[in-house]
Protein backbone atom coordinates (compact mmCIF):
# COMPACT_ATOMS: atom_id res chain seq x y z
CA UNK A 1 118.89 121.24 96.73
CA UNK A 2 119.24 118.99 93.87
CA UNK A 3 117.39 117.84 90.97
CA UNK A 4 118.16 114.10 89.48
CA UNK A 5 117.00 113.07 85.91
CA UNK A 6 115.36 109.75 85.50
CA UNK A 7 113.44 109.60 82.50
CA UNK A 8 112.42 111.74 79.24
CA UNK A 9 116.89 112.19 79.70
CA UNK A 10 118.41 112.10 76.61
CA UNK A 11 115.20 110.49 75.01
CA UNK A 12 111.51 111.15 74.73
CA UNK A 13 109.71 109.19 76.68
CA UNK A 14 109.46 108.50 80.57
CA UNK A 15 109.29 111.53 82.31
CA UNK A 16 110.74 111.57 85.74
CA UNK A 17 112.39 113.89 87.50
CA UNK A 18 113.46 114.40 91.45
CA UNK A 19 114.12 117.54 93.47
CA UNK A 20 115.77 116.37 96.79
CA UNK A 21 115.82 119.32 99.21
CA UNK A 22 118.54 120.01 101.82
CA UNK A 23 116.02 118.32 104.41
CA UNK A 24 115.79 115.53 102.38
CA UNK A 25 112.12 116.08 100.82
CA UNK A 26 111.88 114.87 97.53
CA UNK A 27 109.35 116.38 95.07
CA UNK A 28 109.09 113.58 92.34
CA UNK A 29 108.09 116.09 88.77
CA UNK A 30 105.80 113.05 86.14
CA UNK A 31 106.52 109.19 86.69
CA UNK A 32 105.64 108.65 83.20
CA UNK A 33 106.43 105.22 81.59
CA UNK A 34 109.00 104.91 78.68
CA UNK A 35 107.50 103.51 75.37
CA UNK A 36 108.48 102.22 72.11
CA UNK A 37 112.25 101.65 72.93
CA UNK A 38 112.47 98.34 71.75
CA UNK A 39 114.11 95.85 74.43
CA UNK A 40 115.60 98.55 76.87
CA UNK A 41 111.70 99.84 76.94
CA UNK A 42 110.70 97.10 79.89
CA UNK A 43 113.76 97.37 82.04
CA UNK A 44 113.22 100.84 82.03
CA UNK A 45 110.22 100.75 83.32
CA UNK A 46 110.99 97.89 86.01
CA UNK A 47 113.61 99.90 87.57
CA UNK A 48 112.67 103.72 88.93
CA UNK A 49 116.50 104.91 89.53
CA UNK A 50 115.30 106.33 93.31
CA UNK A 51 113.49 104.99 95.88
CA UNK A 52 109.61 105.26 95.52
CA UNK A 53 108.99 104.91 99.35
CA UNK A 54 111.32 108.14 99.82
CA UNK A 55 109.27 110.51 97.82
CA UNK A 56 107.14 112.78 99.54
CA UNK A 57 105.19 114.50 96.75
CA UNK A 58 104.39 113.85 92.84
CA UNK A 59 103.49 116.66 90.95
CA UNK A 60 101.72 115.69 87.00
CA UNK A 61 101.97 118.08 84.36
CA UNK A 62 99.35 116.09 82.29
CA UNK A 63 97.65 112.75 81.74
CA UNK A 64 100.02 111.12 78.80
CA UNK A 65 101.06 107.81 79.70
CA UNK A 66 104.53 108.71 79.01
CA UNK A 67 103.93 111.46 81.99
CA UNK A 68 101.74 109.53 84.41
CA UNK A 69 102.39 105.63 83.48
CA UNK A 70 104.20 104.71 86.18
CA UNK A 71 102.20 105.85 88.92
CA UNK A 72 100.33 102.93 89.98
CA UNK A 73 104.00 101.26 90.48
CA UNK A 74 105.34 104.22 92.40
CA UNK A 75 102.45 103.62 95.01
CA UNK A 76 102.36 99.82 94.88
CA UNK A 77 106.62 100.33 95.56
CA UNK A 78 105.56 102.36 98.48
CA UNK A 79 104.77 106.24 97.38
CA UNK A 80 102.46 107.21 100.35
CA UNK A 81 102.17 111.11 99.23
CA UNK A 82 99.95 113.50 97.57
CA UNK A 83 99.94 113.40 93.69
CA UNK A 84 99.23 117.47 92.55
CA UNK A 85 97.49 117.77 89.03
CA UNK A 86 94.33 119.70 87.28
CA UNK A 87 91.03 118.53 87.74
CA UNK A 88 90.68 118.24 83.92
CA UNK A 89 93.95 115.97 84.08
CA UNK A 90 92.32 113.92 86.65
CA UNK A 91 89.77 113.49 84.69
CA UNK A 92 91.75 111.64 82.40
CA UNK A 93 94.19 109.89 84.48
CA UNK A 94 91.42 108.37 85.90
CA UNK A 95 90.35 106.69 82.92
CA UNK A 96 93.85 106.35 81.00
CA UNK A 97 95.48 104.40 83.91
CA UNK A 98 92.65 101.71 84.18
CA UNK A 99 92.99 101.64 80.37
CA UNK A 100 97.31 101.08 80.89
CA UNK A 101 96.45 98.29 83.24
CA UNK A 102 93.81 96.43 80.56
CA UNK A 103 96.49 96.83 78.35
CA UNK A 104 99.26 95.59 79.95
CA UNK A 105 97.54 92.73 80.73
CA UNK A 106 96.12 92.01 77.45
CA UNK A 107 99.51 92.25 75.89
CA UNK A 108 101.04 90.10 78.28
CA UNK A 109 98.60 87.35 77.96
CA UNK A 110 98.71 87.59 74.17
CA UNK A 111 102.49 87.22 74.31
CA UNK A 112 102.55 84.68 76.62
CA UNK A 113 100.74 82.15 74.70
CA UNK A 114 104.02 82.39 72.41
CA UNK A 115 106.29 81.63 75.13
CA UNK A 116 106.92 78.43 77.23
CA UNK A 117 109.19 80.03 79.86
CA UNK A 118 110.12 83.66 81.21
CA UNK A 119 106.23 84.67 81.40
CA UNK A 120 106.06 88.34 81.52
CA UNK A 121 104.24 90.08 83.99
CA UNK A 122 102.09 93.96 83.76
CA UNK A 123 103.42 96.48 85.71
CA UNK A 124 100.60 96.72 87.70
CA UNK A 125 97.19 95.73 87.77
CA UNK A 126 93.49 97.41 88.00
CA UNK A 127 93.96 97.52 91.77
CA UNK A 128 97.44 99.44 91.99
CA UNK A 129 95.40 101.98 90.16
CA UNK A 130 92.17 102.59 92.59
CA UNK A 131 94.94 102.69 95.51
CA UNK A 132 97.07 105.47 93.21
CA UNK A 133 93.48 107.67 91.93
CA UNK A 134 92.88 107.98 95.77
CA UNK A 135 96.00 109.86 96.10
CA UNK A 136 95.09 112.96 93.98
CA UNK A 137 94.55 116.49 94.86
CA UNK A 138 93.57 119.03 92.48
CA UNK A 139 95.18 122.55 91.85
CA UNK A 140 93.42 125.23 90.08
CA UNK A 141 95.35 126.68 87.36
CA UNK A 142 96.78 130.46 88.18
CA UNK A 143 96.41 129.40 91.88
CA UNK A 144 99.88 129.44 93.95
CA UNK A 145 98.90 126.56 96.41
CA UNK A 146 101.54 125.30 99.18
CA UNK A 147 102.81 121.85 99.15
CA UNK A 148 104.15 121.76 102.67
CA UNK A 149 106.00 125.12 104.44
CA UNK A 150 108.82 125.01 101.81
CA UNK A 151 107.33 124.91 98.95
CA UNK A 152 104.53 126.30 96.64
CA UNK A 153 103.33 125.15 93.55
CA UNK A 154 101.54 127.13 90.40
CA UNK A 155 100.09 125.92 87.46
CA UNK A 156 99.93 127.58 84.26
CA UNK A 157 98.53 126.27 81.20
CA UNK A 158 100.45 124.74 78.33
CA UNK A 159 98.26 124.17 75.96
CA UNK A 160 99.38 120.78 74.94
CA UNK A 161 96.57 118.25 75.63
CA UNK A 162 93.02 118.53 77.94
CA UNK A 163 94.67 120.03 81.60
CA UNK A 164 98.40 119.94 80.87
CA UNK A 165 99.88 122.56 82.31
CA UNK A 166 103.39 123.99 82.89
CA UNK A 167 104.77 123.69 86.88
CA UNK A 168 106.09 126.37 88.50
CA UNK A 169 107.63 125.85 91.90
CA UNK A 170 108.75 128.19 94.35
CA UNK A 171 111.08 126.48 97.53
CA UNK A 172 112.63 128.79 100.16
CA UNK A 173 115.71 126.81 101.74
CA UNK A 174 117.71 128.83 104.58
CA UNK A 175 116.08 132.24 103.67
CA UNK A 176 116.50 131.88 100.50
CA UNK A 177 113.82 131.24 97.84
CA UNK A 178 114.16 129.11 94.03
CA UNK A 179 112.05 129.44 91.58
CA UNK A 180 111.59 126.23 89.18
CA UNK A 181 109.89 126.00 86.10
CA UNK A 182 109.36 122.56 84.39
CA UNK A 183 107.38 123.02 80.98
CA UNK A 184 105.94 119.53 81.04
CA UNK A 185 104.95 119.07 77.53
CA UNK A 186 104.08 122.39 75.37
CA UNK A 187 101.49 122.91 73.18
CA UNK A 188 101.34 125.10 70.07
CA UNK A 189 100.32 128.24 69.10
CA UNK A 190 97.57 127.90 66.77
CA UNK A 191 96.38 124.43 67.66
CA UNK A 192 93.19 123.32 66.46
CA UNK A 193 91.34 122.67 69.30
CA UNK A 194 93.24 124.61 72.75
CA UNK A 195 94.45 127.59 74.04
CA UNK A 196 97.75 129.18 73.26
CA UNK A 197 100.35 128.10 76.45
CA UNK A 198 100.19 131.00 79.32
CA UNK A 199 102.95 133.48 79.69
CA UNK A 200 104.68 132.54 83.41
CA UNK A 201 106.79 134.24 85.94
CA UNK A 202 110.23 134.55 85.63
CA UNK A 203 112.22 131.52 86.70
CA UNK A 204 115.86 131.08 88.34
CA UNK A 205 115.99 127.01 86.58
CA UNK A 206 114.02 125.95 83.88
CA UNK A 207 113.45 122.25 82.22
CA UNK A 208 112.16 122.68 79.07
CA UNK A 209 110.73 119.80 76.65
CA UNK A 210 112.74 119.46 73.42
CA UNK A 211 110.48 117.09 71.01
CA UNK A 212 110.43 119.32 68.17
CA UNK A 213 113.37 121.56 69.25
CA UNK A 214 115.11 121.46 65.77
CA UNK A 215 112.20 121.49 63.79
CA UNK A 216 109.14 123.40 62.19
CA UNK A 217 105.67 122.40 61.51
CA UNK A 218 105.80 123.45 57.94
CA UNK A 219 102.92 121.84 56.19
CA UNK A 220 102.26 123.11 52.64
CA UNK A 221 98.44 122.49 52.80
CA UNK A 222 96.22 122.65 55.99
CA UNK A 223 96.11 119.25 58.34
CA UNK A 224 92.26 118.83 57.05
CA UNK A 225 92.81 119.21 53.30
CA UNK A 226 95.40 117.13 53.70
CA UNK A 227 93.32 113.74 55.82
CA UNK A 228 90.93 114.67 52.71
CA UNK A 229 93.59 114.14 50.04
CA UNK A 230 94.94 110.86 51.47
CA UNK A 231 91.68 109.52 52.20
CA UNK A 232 89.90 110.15 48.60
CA UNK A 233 93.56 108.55 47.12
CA UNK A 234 93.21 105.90 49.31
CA UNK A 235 90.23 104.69 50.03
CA UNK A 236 87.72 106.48 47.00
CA UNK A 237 90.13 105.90 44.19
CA UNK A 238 91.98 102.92 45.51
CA UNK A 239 89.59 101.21 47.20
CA UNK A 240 92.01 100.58 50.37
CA UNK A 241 91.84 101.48 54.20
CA UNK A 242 93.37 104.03 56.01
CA UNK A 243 94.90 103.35 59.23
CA UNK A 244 95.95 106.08 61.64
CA UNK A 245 97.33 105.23 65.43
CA UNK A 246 96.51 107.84 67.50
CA UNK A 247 96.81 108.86 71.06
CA UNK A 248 93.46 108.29 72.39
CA UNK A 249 93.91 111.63 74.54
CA UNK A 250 94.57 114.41 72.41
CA UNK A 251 95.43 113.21 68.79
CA UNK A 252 91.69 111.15 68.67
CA UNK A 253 90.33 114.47 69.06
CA UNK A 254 92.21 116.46 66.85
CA UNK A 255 91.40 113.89 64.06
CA UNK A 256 87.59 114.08 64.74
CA UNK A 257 87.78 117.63 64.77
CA UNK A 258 89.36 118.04 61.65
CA UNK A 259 86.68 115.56 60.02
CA UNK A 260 83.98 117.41 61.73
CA UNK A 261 84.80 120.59 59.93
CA UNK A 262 85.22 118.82 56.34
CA UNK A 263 81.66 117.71 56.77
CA UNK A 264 80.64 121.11 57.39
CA UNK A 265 82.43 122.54 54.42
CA UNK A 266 80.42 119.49 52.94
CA UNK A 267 84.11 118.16 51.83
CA UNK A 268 84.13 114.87 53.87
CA UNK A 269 84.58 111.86 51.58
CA UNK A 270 81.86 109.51 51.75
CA UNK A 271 83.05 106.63 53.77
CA UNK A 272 83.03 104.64 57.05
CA UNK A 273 85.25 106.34 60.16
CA UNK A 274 85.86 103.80 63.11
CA UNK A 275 87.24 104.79 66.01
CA UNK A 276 88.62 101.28 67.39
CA UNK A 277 89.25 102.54 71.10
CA UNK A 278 86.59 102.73 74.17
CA UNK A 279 89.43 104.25 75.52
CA UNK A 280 89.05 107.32 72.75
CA UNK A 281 85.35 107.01 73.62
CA UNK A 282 85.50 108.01 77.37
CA UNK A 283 88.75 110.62 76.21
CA UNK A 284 86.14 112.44 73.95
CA UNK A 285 83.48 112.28 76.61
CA UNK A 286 86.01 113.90 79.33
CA UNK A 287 86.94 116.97 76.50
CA UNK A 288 83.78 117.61 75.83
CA UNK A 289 83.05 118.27 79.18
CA UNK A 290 85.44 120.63 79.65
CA UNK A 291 84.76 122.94 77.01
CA UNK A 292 86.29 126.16 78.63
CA UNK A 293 90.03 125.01 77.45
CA UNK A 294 88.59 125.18 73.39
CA UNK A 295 90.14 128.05 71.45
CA UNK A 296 88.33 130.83 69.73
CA UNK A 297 88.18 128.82 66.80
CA UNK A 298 86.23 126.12 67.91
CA UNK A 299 84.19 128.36 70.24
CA UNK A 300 83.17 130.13 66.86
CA UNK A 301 82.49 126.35 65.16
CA UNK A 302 80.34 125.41 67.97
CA UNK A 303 77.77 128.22 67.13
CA UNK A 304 77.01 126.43 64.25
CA UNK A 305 78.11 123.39 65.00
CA UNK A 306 77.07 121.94 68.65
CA UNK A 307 79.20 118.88 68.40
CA UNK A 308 82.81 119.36 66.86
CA UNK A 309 84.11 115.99 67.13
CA UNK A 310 80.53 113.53 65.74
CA UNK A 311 80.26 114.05 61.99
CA UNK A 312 77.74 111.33 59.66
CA UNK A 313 79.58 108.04 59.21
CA UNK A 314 81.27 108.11 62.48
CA UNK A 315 81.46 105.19 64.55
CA UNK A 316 82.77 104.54 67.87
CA UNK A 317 84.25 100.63 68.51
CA UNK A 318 84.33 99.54 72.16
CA UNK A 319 83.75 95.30 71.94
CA UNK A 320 87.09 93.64 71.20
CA UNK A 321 84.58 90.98 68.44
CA UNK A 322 83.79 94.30 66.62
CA UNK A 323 87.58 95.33 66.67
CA UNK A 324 88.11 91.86 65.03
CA UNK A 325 85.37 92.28 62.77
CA UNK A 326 86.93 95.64 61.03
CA UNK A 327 90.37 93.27 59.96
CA UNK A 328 87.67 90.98 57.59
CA UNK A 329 85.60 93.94 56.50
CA UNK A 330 87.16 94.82 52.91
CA UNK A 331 84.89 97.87 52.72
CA UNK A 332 87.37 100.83 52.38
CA UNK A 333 87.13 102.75 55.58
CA UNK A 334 89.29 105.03 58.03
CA UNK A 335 90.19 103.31 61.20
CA UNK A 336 91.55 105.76 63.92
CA UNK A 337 93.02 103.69 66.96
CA UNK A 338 95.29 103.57 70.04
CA UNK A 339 98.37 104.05 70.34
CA UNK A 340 99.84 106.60 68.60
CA UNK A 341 102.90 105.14 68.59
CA UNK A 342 101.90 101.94 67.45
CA UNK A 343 103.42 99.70 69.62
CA UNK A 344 100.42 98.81 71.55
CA UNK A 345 97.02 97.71 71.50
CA UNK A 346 94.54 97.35 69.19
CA UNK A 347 96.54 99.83 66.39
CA UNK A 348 99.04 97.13 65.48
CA UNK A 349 96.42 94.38 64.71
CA UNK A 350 94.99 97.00 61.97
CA UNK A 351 98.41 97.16 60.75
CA UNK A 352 99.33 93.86 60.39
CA UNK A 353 96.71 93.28 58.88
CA UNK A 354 97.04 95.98 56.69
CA UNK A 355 100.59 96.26 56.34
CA UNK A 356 100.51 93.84 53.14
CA UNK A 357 98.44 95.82 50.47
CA UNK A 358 99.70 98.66 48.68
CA UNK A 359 96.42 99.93 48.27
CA UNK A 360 96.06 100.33 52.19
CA UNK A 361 97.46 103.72 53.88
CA UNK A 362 99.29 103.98 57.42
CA UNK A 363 98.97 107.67 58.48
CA UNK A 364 100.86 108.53 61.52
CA UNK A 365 99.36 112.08 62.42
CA UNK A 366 102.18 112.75 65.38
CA UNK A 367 105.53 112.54 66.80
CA UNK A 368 106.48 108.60 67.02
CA UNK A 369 109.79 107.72 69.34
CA UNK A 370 112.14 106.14 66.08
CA UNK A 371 112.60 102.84 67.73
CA UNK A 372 108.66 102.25 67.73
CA UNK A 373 106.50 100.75 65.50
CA UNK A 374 105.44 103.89 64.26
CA UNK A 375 108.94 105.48 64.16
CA UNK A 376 110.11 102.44 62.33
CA UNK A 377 107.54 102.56 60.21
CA UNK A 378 107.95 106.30 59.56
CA UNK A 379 111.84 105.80 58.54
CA UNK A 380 111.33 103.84 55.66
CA UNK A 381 111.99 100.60 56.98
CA UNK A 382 111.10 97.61 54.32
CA UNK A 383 110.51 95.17 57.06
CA UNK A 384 108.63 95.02 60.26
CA UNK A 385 108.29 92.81 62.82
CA UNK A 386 104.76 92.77 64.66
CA UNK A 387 103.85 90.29 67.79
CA UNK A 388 107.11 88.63 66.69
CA UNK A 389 106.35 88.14 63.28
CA UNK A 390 108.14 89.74 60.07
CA UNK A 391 106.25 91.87 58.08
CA UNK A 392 106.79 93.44 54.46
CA UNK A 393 106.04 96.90 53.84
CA UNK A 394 103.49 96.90 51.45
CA UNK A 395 100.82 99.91 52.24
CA UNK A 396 101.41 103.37 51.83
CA UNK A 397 103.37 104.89 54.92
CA UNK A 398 102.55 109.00 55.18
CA UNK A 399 102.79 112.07 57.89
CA UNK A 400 100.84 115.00 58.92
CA UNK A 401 103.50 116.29 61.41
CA UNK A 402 101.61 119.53 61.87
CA UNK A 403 98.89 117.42 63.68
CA UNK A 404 101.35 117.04 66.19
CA UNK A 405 100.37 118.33 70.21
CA UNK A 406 104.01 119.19 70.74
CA UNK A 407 105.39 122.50 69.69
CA UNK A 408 108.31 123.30 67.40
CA UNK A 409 111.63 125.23 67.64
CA UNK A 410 109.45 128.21 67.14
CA UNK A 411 106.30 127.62 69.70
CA UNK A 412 109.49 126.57 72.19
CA UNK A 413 111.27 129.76 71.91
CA UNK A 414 107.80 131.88 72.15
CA UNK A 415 107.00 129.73 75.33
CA UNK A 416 110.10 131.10 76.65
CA UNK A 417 110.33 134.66 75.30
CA UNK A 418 108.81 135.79 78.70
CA UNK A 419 111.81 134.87 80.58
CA UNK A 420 114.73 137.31 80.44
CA UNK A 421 117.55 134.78 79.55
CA UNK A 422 119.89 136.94 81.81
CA UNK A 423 118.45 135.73 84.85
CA UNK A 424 117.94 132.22 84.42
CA UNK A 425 120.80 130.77 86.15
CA UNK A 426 120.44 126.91 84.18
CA UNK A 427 118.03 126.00 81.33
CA UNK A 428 117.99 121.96 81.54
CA UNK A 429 116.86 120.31 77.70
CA UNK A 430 114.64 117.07 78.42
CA UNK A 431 112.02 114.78 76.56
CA UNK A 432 113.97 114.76 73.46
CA UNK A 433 116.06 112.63 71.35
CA UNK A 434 119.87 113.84 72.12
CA UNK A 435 120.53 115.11 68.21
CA UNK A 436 117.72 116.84 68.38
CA UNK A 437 118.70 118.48 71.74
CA UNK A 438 121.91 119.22 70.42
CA UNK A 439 120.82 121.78 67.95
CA UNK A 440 117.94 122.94 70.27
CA UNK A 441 120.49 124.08 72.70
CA UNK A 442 122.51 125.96 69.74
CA UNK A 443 119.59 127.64 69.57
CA UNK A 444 118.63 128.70 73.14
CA UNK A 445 122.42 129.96 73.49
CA UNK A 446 122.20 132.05 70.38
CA UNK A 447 118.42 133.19 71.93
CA UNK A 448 121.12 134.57 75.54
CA UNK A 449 120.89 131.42 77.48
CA UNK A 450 124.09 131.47 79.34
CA UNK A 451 123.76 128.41 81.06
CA UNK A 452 121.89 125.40 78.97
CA UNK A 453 122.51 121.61 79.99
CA UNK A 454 121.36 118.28 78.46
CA UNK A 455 121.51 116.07 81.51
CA UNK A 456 121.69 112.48 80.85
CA UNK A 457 119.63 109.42 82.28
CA UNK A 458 120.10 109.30 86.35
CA UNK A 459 122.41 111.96 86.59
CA UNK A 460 121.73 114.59 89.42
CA UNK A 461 122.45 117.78 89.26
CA UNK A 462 123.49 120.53 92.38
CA UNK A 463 121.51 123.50 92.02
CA UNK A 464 123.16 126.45 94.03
């Protein structure tokens, strides 16, 4: 058996990787699509690294485009397998790839009117993604379920967005079984809105995620006092907007929550909040259907509160003319929108036409991959460049990292502390930038780790 690396390697985004058993079964872990790399982002995506048409199974740890992107291409390349996920992350795969594909094609249109030759195309269309939705079958969480007669998979959740979960897999080759662990994407302990990650069984290899693997979420006020403070400087006192990209899964829903519970400390400055995404629309519907992942805390809100995430002055934008309409509207106002990253859709509009007035704020409430928009904006960086066009940095450019979905060093560590290190033959670091990784696996080594490996992009890896 072997396990090859071909996204989320060395880097963030992308997640991909391949188990290839001795009988040449190949167990494909995400296809997620890379995002906000600059230039190398496209041909990443255009090229897979393995052969789609030879994987026999696709197992999702959750719904993030950067985990599931890529899916409709693996099936329109010629993926004729089963793809194993929740039912809550179906429910928002379902809606987040049909979203991908508007986008892509949006984008590409809207770029293409700049260019006389070397047209770019979307990935795939609306169609790749009915033929890829068919494909899904849904494992209960806590549930071992078999695959096929080698293998068995078991979910766990990990508490990082609506479904995500942690995959556990156990193969038996020649009388002799592996267990696999890959985190996915780990949530934190004490997150606003989910449960803690589970506790899982002990594992012979591990892949763990590595966003925030040299870093704490050390915040000297709380996430809500602190959207209050920027938004009264900004917008009551300066008369300006605030603009925050957000994931529309996730992030969206953190923000509204926090909002939600400044109204009800009667703390929520009087203003307009947008939500410019239909996509965040149908996200929020989806969560608030599934209202037995909500923490303690928010179970305790919601006797009081039947609704956390609708608060007065809340407004949801799904027509592109009233999108358009928020750029001439001078009223200050709070404008949360997709993506989180800020290097696509409607998000980067607001900021360019934002970007230009010091009065204005752009609040990026989450991790942002540094060769983004966001990222780039995030670092300091005078100038921009947005649908091709220069931009000075003019608006106010701030952070509420503790809003992030991704765990730190410490939530890491305490996802792992039910492993004895002793046993775990290899600990592989992915989805996360290589300095980063670096001083994670400093860490993991001092924590007993014997064996800890940052495998780079396409490299495969013998497991005995």
């Amino acid at each position: 058996m072997k396990i090859a690396f071909h996204g989320a390697a060395r880097t963030v985004t992308g997640s991909k990787h391949l188990i290839t058993l001795d009988n040449q079964t190949q167990i494909l872990l995400d296809c997620g699509m890379f995002q906000g790399r600059g230039a190398a982002t496209d041909e990443w995506n255009k090229h897979f690294g393995f052969n789609p048409a030879e994987v026999s199974y696709v197992i999702l740890s959750h719904a993030h485009i950067d985990h599931s992107g890529l899916l409709p291409k693996l099936v329109a390349e010629g993926f004729k397998g089963p793809i194993f996920c929740t039912a809550a992350t179906l429910d928002l795969v379902r809606i987040l790839l049909l979203d991908s594909a508007k986008i892509q094609e949006q984008d590409a249109f809207y770029e293409n009117k700049r260019r006389a030759k070397e047209l770019i195309k979307p990935l795939y269309v609306e169609e790749d993604v009915d033929k890829t939705l068919s494909r899904f079958k849904v494992v209960p969480y806590d549930t071992p379920t078999v695959i096929d007669e080698n293998s068995i998979v078991y979910f766990t959740d990990a508490g990082h967005i609506l479904g995500s979960a942690a995959v556990h897999l156990s193969i038996t080759e020649k009388n002799k079984t592996t267990r696999l662990t890959f985190s996915g994407d780990v949530g934190r302990y004490g997150d606003l809105l989910l449960r803690a990650p589970q506790t899982f069984p002990q594992a012979d290899y591990i892949l763990i995620e590595s966003t925030y693997g040299d870093r704490l979420h050390q915040e000297v006020i709380p996430p809500e006092e602190a959207l209050r403070q920027i938004i009264e400087e900004t917008c009551i006192k300066h008369g300006g907007k605030v603009v925050i990209p957000a994931f529309s899964v996730g992030r969206t829903q953190e923000l509204l929550y926090a909002l939600n519970a400044l109204e009800v400390d009667g703390k929520l400055p009087n203003v307009p909040y947008y939500v410019d995404s239909p996509l965040s629309s149908k996200a929020t519907a989806v969560i608030k259907s599934h209202p037995e992942v909500y923490n303690r805390g928010v179970k305790e809100l919601m006797k009081k509160d039947h609704d956390p995430f609708d608060f007065k002055g809340l407004v949801f934008i799904e027509d592109v003319k009233d999108s358009i309409a928020l750029n001439d509207d001078k009223t200050p106002c709070v404008i949360i929108s997709a993506s989180g990253m800020a290097d696509a859709g409607r998000v980067k509009h607001h900021i360019r036409n934002t970007i230009d007035n010091p009065n204005n704020t752009i609040l990026m409430a989450g991790y942002c991959e540094p060769r983004s928009l966001g990222g780039r904006l995030v670092s300091g960086q005078p100038f921009v460049r947005i649908f091709g066009e220069e931009h000075v940095v003019k608006a106010q450019v701030k952070e509420i990292k503790s809003m992030s979905a991704h765990g730190d060093r410490d939530d890491l560590l305490g996802f792992l502390s039910c492993q004895n290190p002793a046993l775990v033959k290899k600990l592989f670091i992915v989805h996360g930038e290589y300095d980063s990784q670096i001083n994670f696996k400093a860490t993991l080594e001092a924590e007993g780790f014997q064996s800890v490996d940052i495998p780079d992009m396409h490299q495969s890896i013998e497991l005995a």
